[in-house]
C-alpha atoms as a PDB file:
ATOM      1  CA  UNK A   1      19.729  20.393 -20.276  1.00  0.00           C
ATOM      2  CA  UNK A   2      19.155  18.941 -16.894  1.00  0.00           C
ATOM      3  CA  UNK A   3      17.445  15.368 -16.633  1.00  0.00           C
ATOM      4  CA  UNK A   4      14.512  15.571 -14.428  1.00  0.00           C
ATOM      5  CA  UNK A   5      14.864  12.387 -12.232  1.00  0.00           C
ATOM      6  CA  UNK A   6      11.428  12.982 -11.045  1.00  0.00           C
ATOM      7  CA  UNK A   7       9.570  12.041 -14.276  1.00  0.00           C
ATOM      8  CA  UNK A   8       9.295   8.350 -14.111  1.00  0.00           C
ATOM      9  CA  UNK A   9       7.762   9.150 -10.638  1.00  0.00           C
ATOM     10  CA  UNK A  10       5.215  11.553 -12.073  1.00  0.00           C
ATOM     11  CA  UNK A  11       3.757   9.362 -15.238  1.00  0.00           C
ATOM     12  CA  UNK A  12       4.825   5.740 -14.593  1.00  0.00           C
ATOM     13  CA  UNK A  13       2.187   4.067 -12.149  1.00  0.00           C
ATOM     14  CA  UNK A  14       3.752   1.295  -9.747  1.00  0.00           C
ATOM     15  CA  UNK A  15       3.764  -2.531 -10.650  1.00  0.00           C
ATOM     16  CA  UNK A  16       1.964  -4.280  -8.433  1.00  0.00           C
ATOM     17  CA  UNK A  17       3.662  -6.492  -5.201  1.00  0.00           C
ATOM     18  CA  UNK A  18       2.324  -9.792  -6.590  1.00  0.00           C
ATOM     19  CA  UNK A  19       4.959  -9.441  -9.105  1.00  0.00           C
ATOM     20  CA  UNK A  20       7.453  -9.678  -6.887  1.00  0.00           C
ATOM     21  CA  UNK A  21       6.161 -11.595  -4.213  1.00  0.00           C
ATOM     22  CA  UNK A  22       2.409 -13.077  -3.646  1.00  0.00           C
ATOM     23  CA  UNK A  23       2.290 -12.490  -0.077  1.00  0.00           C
ATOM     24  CA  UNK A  24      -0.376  -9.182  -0.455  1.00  0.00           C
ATOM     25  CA  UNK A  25      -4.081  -9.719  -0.706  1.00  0.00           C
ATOM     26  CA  UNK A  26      -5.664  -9.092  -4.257  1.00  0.00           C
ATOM     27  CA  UNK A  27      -7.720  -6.571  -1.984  1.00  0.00           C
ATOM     28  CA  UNK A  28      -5.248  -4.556   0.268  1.00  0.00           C
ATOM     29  CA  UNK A  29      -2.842  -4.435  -2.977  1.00  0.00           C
ATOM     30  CA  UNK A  30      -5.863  -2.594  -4.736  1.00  0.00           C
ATOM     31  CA  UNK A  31      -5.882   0.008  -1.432  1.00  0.00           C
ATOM     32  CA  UNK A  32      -2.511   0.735  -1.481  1.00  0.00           C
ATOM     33  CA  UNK A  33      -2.506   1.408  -5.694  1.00  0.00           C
ATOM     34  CA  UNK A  34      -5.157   3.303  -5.403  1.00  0.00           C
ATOM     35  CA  UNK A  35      -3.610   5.797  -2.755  1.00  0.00           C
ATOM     36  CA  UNK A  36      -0.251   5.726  -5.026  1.00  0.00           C
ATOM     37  CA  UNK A  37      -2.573   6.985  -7.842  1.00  0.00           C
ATOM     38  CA  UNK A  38      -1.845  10.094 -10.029  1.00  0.00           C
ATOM     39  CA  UNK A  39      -4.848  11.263 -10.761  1.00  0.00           C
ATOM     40  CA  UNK A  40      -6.090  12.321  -7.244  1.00  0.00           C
ATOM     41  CA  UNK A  41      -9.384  11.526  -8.284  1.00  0.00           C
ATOM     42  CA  UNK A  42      -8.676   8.354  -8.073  1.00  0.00           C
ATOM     43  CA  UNK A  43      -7.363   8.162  -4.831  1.00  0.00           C
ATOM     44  CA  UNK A  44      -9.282   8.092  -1.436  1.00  0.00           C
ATOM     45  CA  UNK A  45     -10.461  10.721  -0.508  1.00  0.00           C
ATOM     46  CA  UNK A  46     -10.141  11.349   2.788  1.00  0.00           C
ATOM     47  CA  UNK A  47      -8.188   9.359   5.771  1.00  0.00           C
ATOM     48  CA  UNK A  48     -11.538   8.119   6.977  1.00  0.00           C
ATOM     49  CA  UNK A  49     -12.771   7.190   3.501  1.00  0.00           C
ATOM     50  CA  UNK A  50      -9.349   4.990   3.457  1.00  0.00           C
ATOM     51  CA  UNK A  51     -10.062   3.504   7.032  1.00  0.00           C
ATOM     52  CA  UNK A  52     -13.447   2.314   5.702  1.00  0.00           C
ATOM     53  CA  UNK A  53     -11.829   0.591   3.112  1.00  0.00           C
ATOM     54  CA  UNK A  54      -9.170  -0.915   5.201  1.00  0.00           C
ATOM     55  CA  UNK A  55     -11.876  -2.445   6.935  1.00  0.00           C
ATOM     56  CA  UNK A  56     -13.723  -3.611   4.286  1.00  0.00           C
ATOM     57  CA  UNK A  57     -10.043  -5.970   3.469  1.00  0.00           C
ATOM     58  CA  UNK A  58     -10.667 -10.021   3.667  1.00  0.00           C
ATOM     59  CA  UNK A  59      -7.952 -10.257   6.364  1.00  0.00           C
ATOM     60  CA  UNK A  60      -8.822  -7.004   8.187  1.00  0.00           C
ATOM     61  CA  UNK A  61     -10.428  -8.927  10.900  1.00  0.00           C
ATOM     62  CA  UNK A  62      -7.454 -11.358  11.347  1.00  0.00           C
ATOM     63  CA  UNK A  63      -4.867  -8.384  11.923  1.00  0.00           C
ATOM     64  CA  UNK A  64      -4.892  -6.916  15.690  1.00  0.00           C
ATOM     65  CA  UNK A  65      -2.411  -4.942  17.725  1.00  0.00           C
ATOM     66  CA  UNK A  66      -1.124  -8.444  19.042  1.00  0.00           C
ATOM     67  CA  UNK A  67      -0.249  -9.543  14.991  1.00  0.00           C
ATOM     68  CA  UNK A  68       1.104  -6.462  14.760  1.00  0.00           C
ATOM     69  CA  UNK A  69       3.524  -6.612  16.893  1.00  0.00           C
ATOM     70  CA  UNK A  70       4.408 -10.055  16.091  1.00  0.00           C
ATOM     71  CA  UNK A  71       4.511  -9.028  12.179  1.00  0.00           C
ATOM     72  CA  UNK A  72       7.326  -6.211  13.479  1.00  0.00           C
ATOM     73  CA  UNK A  73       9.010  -7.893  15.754  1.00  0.00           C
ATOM     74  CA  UNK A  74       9.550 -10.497  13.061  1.00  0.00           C
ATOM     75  CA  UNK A  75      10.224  -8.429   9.905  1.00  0.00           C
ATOM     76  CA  UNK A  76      10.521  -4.923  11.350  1.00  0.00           C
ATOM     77  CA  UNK A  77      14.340  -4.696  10.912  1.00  0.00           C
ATOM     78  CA  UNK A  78      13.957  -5.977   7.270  1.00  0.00           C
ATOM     79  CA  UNK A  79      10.967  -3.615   6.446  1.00  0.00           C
ATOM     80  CA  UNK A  80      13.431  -0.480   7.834  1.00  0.00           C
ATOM     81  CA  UNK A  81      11.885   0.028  10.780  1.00  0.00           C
END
């Protein structure tokens, strides 16, 4: 019998980042677990349905092309850019 190495991707839903670091927002963390979701009805439902809810984030109107760059010119290398 083969293992399937694909099950614990299938049933087990992802831990959150704050356990490993506390460095996301409460409210983008909550985005990004619901778009890892495994019931696609919990997911969003559409790529501007997601956008909307990007925007909607507390630091969504801090972040601009300018952080951006800064944020991956910083950590890009480490973050396998």
């Amino acid at each position: 019998m083969v293992k399937d190495s694909g099950m614990p991707h299938r049933y087990k839903v992802p831990g959150t980042s704050r356990s490993a670091s506390n460095r996301t927002a409460f409210d983008l963390e909550e985005i990004v677990l619901s778009c890892l979701a495994k019931k696609p009805a919990y997911r969003p439902r559409s790529a501007r349905a997601l956008n909307v809810m990007l925007g909607r984030c507390r630091d969504a109107r801090e972040w601009d092309a300018d952080r951006s760059r800064g944020w991956w010119n910083q950590f890009g290398e480490a973050a396998g850019q």
